[in-house]
N, C-alpha and C. Protein backbone atom coordinates (compact mmCIF):
# COMPACT_ATOMS: atom_id res chain seq x y z
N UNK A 1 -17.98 -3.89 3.20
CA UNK A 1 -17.02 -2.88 2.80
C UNK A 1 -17.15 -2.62 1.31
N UNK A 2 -16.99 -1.53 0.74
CA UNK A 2 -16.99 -0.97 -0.34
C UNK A 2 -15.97 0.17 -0.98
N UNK A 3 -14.86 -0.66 -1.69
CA UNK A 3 -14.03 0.15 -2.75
C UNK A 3 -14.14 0.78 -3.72
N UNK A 4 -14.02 2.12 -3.66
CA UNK A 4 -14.16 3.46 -4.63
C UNK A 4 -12.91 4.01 -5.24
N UNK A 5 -12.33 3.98 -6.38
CA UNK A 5 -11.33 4.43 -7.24
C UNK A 5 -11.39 6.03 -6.54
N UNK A 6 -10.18 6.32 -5.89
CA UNK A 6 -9.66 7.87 -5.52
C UNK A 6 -10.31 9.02 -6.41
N UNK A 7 -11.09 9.90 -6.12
CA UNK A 7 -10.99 10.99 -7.07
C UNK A 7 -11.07 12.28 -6.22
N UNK A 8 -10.14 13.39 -6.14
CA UNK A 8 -9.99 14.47 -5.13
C UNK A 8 -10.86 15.37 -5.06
N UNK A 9 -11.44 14.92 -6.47
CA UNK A 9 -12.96 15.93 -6.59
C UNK A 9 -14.25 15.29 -5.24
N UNK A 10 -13.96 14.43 -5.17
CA UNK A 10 -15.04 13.46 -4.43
C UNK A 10 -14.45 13.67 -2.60
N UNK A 11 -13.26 12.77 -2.61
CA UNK A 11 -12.60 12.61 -1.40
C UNK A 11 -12.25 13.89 -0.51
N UNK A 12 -12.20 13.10 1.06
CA UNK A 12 -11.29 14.29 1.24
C UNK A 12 -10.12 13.85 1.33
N UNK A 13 -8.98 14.79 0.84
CA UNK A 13 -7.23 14.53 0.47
C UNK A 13 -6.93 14.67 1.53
N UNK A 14 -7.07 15.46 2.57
CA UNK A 14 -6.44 15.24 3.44
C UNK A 14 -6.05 14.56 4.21
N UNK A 15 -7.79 13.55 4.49
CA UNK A 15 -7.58 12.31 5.26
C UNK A 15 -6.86 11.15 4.22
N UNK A 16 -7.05 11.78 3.16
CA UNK A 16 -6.49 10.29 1.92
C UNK A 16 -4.63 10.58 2.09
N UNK A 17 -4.61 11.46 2.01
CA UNK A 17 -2.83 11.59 2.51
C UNK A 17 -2.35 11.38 3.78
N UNK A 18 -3.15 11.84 4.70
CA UNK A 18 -2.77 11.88 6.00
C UNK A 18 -2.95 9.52 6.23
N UNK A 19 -3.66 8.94 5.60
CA UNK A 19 -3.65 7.55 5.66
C UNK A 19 -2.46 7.08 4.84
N UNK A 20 -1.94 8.12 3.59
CA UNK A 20 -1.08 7.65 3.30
C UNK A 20 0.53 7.85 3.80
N UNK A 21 0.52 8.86 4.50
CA UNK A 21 1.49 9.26 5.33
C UNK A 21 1.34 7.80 6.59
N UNK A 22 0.73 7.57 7.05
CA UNK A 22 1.13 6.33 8.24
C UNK A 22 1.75 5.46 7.45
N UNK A 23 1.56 4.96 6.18
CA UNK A 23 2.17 3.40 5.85
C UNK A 23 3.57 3.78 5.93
N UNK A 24 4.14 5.11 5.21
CA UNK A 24 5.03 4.99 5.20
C UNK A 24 5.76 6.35 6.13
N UNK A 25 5.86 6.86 7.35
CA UNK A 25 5.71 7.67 8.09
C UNK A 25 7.23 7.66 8.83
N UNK A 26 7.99 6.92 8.82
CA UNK A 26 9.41 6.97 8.93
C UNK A 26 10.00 7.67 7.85
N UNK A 27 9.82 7.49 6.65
CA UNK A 27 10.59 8.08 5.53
C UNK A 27 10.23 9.68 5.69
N UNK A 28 8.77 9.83 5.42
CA UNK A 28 8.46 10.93 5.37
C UNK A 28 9.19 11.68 6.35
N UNK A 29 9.07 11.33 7.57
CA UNK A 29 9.61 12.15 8.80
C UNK A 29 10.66 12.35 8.41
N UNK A 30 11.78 11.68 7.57
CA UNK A 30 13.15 12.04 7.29
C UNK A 30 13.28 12.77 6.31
N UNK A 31 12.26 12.94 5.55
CA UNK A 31 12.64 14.11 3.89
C UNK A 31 11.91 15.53 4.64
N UNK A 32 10.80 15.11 5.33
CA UNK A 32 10.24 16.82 5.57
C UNK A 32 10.48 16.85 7.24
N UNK A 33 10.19 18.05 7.45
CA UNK A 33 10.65 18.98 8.97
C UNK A 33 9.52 18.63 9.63
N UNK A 34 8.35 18.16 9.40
CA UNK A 34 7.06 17.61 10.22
C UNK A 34 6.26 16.62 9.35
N UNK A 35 5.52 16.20 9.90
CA UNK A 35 4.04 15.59 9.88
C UNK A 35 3.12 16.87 8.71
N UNK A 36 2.85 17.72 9.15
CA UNK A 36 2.23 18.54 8.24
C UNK A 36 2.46 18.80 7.19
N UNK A 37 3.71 19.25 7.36
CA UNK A 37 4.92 19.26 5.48
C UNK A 37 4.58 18.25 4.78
N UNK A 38 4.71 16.92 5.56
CA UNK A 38 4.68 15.59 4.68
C UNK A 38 3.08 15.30 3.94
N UNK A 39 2.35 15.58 4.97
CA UNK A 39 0.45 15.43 4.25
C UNK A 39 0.43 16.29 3.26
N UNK A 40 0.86 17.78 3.64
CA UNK A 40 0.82 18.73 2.42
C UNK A 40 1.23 18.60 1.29
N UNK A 41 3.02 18.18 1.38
CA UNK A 41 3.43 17.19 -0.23
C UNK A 41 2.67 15.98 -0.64
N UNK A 42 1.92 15.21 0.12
CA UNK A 42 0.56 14.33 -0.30
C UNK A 42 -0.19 14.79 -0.91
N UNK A 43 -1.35 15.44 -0.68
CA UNK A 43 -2.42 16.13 -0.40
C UNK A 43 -1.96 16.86 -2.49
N UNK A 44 -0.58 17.70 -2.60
CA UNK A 44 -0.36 18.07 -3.71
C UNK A 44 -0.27 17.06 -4.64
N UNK A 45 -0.01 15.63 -4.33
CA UNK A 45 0.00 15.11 -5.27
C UNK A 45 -0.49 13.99 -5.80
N UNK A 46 -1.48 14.16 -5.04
CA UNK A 46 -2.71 13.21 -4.89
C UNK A 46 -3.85 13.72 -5.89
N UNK A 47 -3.97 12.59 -7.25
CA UNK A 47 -4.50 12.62 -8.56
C UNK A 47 -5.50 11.34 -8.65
N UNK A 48 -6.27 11.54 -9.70
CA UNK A 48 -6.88 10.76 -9.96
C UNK A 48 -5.97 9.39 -10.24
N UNK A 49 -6.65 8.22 -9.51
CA UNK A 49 -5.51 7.19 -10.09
C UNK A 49 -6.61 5.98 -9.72
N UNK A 50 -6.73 5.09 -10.61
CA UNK A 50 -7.57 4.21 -10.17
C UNK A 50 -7.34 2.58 -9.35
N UNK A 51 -5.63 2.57 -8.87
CA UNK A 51 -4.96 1.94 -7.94
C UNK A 51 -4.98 2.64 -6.96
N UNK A 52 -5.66 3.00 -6.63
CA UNK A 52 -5.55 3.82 -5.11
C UNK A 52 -7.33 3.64 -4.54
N UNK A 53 -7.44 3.03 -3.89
CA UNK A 53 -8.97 2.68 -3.57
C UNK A 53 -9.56 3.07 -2.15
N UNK A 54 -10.40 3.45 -2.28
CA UNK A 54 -10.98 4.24 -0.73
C UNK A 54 -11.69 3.31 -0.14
N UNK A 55 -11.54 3.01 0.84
CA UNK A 55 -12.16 1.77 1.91
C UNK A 55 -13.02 2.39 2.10
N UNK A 56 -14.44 2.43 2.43
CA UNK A 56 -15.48 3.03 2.91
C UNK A 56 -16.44 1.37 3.64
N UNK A 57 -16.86 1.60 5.11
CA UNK A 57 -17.61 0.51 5.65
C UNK A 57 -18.68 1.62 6.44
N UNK A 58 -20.07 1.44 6.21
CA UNK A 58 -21.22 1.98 6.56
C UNK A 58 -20.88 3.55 6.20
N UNK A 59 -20.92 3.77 5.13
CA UNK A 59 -20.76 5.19 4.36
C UNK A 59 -19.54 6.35 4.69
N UNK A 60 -18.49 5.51 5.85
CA UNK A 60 -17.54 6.24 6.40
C UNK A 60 -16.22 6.09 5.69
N UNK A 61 -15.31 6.69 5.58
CA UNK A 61 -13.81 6.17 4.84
C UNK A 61 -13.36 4.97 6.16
N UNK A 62 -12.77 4.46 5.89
CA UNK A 62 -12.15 3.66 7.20
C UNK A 62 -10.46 3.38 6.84
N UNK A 63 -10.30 3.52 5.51
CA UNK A 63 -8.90 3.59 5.15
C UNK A 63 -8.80 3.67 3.55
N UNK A 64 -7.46 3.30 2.85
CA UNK A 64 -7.36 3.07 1.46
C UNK A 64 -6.28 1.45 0.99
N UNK A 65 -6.34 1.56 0.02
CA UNK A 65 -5.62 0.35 -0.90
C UNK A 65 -5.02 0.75 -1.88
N UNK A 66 -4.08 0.44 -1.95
CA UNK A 66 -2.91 0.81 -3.19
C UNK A 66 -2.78 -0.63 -3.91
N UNK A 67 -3.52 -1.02 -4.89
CA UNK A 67 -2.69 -1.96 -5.59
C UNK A 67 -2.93 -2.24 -6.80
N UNK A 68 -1.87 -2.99 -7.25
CA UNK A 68 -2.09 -2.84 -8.94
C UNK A 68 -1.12 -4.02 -9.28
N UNK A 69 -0.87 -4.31 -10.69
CA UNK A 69 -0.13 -5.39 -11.18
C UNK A 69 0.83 -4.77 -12.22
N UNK A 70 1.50 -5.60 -12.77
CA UNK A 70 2.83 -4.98 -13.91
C UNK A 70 2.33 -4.26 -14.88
N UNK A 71 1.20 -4.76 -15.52
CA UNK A 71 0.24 -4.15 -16.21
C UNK A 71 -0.31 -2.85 -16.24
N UNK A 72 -0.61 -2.41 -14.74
CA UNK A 72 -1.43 -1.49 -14.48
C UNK A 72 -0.88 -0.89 -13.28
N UNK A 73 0.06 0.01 -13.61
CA UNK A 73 0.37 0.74 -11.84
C UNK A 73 -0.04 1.90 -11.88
N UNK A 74 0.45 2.75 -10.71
CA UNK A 74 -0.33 3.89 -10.53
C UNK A 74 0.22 4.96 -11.11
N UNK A 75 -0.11 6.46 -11.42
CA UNK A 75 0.44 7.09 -12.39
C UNK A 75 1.30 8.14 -10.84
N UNK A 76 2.32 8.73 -11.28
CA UNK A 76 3.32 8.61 -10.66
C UNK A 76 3.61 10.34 -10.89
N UNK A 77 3.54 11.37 -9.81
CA UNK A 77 3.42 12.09 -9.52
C UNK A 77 5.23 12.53 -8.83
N UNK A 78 5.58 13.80 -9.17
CA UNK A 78 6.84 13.92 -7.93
C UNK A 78 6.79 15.51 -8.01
N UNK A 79 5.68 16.21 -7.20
CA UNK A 79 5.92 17.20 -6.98
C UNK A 79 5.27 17.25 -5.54
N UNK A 80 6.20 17.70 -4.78
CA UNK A 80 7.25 18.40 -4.41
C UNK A 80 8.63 16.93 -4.68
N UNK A 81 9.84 17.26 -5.16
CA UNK A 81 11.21 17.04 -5.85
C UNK A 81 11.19 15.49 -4.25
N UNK A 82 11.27 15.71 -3.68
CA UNK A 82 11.32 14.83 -2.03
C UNK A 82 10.56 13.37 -2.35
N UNK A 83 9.34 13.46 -3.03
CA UNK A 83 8.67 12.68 -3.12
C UNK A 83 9.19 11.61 -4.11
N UNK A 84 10.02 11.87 -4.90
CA UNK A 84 10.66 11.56 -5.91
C UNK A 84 12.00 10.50 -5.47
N UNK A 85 12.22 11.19 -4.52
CA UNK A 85 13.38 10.06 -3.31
C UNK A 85 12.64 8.98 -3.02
N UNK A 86 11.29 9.26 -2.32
CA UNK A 86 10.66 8.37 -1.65
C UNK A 86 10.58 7.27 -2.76
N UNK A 87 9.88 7.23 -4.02
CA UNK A 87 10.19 6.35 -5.20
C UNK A 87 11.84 5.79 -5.53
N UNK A 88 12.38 6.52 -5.48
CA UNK A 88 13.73 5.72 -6.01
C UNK A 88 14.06 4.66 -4.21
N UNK A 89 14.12 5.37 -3.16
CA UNK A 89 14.02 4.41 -1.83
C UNK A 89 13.20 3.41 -2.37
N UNK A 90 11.83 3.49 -2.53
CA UNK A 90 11.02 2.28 -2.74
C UNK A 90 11.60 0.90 -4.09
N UNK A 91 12.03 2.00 -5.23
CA UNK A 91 12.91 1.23 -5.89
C UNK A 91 13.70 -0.28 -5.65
N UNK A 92 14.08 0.50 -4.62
CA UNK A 92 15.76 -0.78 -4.49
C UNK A 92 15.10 -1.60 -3.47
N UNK A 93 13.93 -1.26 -2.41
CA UNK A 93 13.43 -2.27 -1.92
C UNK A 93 12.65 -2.99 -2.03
N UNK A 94 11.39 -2.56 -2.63
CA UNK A 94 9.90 -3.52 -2.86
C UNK A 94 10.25 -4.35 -3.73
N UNK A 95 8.70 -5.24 -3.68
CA UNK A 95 8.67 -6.73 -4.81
C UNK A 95 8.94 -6.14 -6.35
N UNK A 96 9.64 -7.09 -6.49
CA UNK A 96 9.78 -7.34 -8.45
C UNK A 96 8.28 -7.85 -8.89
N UNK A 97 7.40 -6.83 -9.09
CA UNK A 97 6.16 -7.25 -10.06
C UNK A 97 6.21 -8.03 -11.47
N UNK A 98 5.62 -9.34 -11.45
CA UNK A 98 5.78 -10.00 -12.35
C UNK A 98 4.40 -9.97 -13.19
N UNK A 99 4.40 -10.54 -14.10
CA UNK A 99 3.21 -10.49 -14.88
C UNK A 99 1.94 -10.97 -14.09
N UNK A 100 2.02 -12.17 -13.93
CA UNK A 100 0.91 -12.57 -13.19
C UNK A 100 0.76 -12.03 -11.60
N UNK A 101 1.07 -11.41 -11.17
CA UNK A 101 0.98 -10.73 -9.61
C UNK A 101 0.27 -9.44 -9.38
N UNK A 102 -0.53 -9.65 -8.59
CA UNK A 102 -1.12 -8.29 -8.03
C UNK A 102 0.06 -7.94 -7.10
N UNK A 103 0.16 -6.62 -6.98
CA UNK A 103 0.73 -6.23 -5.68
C UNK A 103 -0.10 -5.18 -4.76
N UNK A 104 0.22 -5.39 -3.45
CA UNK A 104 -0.81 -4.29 -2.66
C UNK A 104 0.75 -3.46 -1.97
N UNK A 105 0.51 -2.72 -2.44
CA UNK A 105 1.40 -1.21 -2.31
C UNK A 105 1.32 -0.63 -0.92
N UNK A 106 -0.35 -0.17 -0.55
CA UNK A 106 -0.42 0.22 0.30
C UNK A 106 -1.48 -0.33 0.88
N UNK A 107 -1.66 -0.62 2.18
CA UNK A 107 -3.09 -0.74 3.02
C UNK A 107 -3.15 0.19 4.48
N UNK A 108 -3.74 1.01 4.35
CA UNK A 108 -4.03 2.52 5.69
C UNK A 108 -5.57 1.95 6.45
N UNK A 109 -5.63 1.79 7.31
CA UNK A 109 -6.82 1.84 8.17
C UNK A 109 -7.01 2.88 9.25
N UNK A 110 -7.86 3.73 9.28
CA UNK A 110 -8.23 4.52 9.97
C UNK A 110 -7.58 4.20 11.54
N UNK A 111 -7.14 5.34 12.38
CA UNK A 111 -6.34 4.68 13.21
C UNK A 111 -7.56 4.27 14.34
N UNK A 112 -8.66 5.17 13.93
CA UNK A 112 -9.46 4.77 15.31
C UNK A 112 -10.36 3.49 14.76
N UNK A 113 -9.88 2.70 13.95
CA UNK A 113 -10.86 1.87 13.31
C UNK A 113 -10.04 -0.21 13.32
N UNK A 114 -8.75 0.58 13.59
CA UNK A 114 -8.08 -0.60 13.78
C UNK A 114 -8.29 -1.47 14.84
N UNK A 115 -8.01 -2.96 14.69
CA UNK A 115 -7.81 -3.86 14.90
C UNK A 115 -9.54 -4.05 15.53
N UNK A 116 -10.10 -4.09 14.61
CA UNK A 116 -11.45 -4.06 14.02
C UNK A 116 -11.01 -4.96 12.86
N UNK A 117 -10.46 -5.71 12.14
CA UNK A 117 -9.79 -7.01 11.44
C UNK A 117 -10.27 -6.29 10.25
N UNK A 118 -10.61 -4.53 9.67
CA UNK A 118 -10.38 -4.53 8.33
C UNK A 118 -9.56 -4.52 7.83
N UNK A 119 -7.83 -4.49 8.20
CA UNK A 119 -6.70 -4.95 7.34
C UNK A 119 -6.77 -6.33 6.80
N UNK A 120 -6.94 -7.09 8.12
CA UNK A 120 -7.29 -8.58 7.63
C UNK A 120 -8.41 -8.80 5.85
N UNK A 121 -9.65 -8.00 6.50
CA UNK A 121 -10.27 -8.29 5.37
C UNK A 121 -9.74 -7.33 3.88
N UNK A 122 -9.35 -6.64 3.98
CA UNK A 122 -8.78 -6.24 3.19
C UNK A 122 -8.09 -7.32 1.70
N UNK A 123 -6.77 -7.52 2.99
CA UNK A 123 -5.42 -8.52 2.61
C UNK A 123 -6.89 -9.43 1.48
N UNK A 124 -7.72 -10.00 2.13
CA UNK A 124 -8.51 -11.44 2.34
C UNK A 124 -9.27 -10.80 0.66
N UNK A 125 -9.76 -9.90 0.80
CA UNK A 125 -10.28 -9.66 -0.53
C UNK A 125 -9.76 -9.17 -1.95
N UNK A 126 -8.47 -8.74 -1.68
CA UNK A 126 -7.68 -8.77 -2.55
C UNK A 126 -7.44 -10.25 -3.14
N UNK A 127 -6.99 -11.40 -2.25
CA UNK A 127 -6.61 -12.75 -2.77
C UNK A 127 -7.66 -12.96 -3.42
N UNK A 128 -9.14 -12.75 -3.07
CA UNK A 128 -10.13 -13.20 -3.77
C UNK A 128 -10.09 -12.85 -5.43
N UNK A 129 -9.85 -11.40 -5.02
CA UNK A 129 -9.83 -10.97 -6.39
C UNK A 129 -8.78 -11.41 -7.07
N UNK A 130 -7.85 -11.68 -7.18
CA UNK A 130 -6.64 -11.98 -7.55
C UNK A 130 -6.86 -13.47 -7.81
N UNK A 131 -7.38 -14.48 -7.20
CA UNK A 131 -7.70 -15.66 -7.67
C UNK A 131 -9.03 -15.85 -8.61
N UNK A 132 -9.84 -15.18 -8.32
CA UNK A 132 -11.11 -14.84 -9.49
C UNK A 132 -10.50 -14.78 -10.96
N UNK A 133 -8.89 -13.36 -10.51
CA UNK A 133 -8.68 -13.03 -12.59
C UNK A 133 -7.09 -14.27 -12.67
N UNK A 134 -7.14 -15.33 -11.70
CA UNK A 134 -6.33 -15.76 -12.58
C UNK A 134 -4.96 -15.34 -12.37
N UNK A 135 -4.58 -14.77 -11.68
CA UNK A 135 -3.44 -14.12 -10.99
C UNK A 135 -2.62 -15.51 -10.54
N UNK A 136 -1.23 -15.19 -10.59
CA UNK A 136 -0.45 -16.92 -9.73
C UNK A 136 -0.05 -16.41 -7.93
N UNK A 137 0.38 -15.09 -8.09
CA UNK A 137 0.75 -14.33 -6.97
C UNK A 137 -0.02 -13.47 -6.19
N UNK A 138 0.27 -13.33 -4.76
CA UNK A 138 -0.52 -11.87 -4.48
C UNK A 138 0.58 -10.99 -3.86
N UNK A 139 1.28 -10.30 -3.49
CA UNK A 139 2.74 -9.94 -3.13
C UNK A 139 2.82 -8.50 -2.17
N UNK A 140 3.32 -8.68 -1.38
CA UNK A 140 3.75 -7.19 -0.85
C UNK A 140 4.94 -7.22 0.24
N UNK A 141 5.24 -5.94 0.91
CA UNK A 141 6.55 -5.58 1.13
C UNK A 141 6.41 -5.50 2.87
N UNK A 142 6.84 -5.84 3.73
CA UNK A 142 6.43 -5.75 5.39
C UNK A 142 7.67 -5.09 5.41
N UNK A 143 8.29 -3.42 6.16
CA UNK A 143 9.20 -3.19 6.30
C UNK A 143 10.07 -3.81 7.81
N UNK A 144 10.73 -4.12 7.63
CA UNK A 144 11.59 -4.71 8.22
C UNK A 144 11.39 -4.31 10.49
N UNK A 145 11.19 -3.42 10.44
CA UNK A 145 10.53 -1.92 11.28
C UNK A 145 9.66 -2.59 11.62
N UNK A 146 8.51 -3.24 11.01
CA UNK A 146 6.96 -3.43 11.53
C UNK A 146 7.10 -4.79 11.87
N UNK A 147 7.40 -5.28 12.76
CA UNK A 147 7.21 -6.81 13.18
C UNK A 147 5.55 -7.18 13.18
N UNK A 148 4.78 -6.05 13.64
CA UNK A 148 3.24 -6.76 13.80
C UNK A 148 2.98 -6.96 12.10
N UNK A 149 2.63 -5.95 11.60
CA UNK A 149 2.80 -6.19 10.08
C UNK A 149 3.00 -7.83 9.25
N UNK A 150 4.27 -8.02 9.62
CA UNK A 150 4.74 -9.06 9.10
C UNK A 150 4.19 -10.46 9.83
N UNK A 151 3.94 -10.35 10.79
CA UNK A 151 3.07 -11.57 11.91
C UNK A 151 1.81 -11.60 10.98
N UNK A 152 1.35 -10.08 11.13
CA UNK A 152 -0.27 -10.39 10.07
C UNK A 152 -0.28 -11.21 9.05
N UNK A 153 0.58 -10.70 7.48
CA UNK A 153 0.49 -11.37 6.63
C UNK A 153 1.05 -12.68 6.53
N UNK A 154 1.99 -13.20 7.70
CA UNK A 154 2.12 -14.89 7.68
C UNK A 154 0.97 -15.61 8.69
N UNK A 155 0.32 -14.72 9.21
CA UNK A 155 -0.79 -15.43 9.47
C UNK A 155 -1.83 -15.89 8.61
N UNK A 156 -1.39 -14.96 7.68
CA UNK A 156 -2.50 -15.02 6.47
C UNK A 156 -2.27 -15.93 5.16
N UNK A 157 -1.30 -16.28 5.75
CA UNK A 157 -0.03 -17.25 4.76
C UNK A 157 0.47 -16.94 3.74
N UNK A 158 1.39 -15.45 3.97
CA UNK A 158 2.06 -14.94 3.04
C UNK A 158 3.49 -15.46 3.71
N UNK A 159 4.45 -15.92 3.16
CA UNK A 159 5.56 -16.15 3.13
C UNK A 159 7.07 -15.04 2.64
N UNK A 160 7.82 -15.07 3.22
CA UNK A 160 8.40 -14.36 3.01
C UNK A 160 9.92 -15.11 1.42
N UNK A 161 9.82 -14.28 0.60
CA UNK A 161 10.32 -14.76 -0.32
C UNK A 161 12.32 -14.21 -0.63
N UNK A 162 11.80 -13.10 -0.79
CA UNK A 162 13.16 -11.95 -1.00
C UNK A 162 13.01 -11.23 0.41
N UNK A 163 14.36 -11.04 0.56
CA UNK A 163 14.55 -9.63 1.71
C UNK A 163 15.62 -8.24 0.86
N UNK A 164 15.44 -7.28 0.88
CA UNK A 164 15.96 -6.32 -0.07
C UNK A 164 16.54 -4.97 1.31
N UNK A 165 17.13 -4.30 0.81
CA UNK A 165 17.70 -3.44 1.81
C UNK A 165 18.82 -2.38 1.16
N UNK A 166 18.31 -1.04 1.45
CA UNK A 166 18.83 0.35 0.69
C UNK A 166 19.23 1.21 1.30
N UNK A 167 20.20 2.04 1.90
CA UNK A 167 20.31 3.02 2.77
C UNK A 167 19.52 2.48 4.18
N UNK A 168 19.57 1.84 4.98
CA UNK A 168 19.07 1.54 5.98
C UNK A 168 17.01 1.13 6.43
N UNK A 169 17.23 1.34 4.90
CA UNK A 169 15.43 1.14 4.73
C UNK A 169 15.93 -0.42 4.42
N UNK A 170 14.84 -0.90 5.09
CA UNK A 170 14.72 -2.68 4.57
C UNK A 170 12.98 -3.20 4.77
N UNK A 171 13.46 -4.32 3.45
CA UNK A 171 11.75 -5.05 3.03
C UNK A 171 11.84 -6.17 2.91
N UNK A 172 11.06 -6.77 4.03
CA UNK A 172 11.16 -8.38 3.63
C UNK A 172 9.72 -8.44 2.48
N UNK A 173 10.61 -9.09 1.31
CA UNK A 173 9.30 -9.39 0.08
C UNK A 173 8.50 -10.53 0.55
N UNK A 174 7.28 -10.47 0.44
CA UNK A 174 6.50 -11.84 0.82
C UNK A 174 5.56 -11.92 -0.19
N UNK A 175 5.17 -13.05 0.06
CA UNK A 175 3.95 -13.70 -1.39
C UNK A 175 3.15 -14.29 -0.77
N UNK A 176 1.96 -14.81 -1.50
CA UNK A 176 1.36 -15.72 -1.10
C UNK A 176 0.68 -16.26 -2.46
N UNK A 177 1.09 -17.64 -2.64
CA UNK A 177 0.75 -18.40 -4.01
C UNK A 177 -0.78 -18.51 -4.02
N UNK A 178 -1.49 -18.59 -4.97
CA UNK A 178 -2.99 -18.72 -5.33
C UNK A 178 -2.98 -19.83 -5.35
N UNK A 179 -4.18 -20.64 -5.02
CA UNK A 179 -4.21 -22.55 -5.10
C UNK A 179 -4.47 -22.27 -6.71
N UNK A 180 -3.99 -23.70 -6.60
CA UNK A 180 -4.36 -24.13 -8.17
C UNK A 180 -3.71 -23.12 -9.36
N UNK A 181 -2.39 -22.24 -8.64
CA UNK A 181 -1.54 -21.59 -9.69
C UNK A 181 -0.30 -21.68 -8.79
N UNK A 182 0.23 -23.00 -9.51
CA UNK A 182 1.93 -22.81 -9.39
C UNK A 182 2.83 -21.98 -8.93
């Protein structure tokens, strides 16, 4: 597998929104009147950002990766005004990014490509990386909604740390400690 920093000049947006519309595809359905509305407010505001990473396995997209640390997040777009909810929702629920923590924001796998274990490897190469720079944490958010989700990453031995909950949106926070970092 091979990760490529987003660029719309390169990609196609549509499939890069339309992957980002599944992670979070309950909300969306509640701010816009369809599925299409919602890719389209994607699709507009989908920028160069170099936390946003294109999965590609044998020269095909197969999904993307959202992640970044306190240091370095993604640059933050709110047009169309809706999208801008979706951030303050995410607000009151996701992980508290700490210094030393990566967080993975988002992980999309192609739907016809799943359970083909590239989420797994995904999750799996992030820790790598994250224990390579020295990182103590690796962290992300299972919504409350996705029971398979949350089975995955404690299989993977992410633990669940915080549970957070906003207007009927809820996130169990989970972690998973790096060996040899406290």
């Amino acid at each position: 597998m091979e990760y490529v920093n987003f660029d719309p000049q390169i990609h196609d947006i549509n499939k890069i929104a339309t992957l980002k519309y599944t992670v979070d595809f309950r909300t969306y359905d509640k701010l816009f009147s369809s599925k299409e509305k919602a890719i389209a407010a994607l699709e507009k505001n989908l920028k160069n950002d170099e936390c946003i990473k294109v999965i590609y396995d044998n020269g095909n997209i197969i999904g993307i990766l959202v992640a970044y640390t306190h240091d370095k997040q993604p640059k933050t777009h709110f047009n169309p005004l809706k999208l801008l909810i979706v951030e303050i929702w995410d607000y009151f629920v996701i992980c508290d990014i700490k210094k030393d923590d990566v967080y993975i924001a988002e992980i999309a796998i192609d739907e016809k490509q799943r359970s083909n274990g590239y989420g797994t490897k995904v999750i799996k190469d992030v820790i790598d990386y994250a224990q390579k720079k020295g990182y103590k944490r690796v962290i992300l958010d299972a919504d409350f909604r996705n029971q398979k989700a949350k089975t995955l990453y404690e299989r993977l031995g992410f633990k669940v740390y915080n549970k957070k909950s906003f207007l009927k949106r809820g996130m169990y926070n989970m972690e998973f400690k790096l060996p040899n970092n406290p």
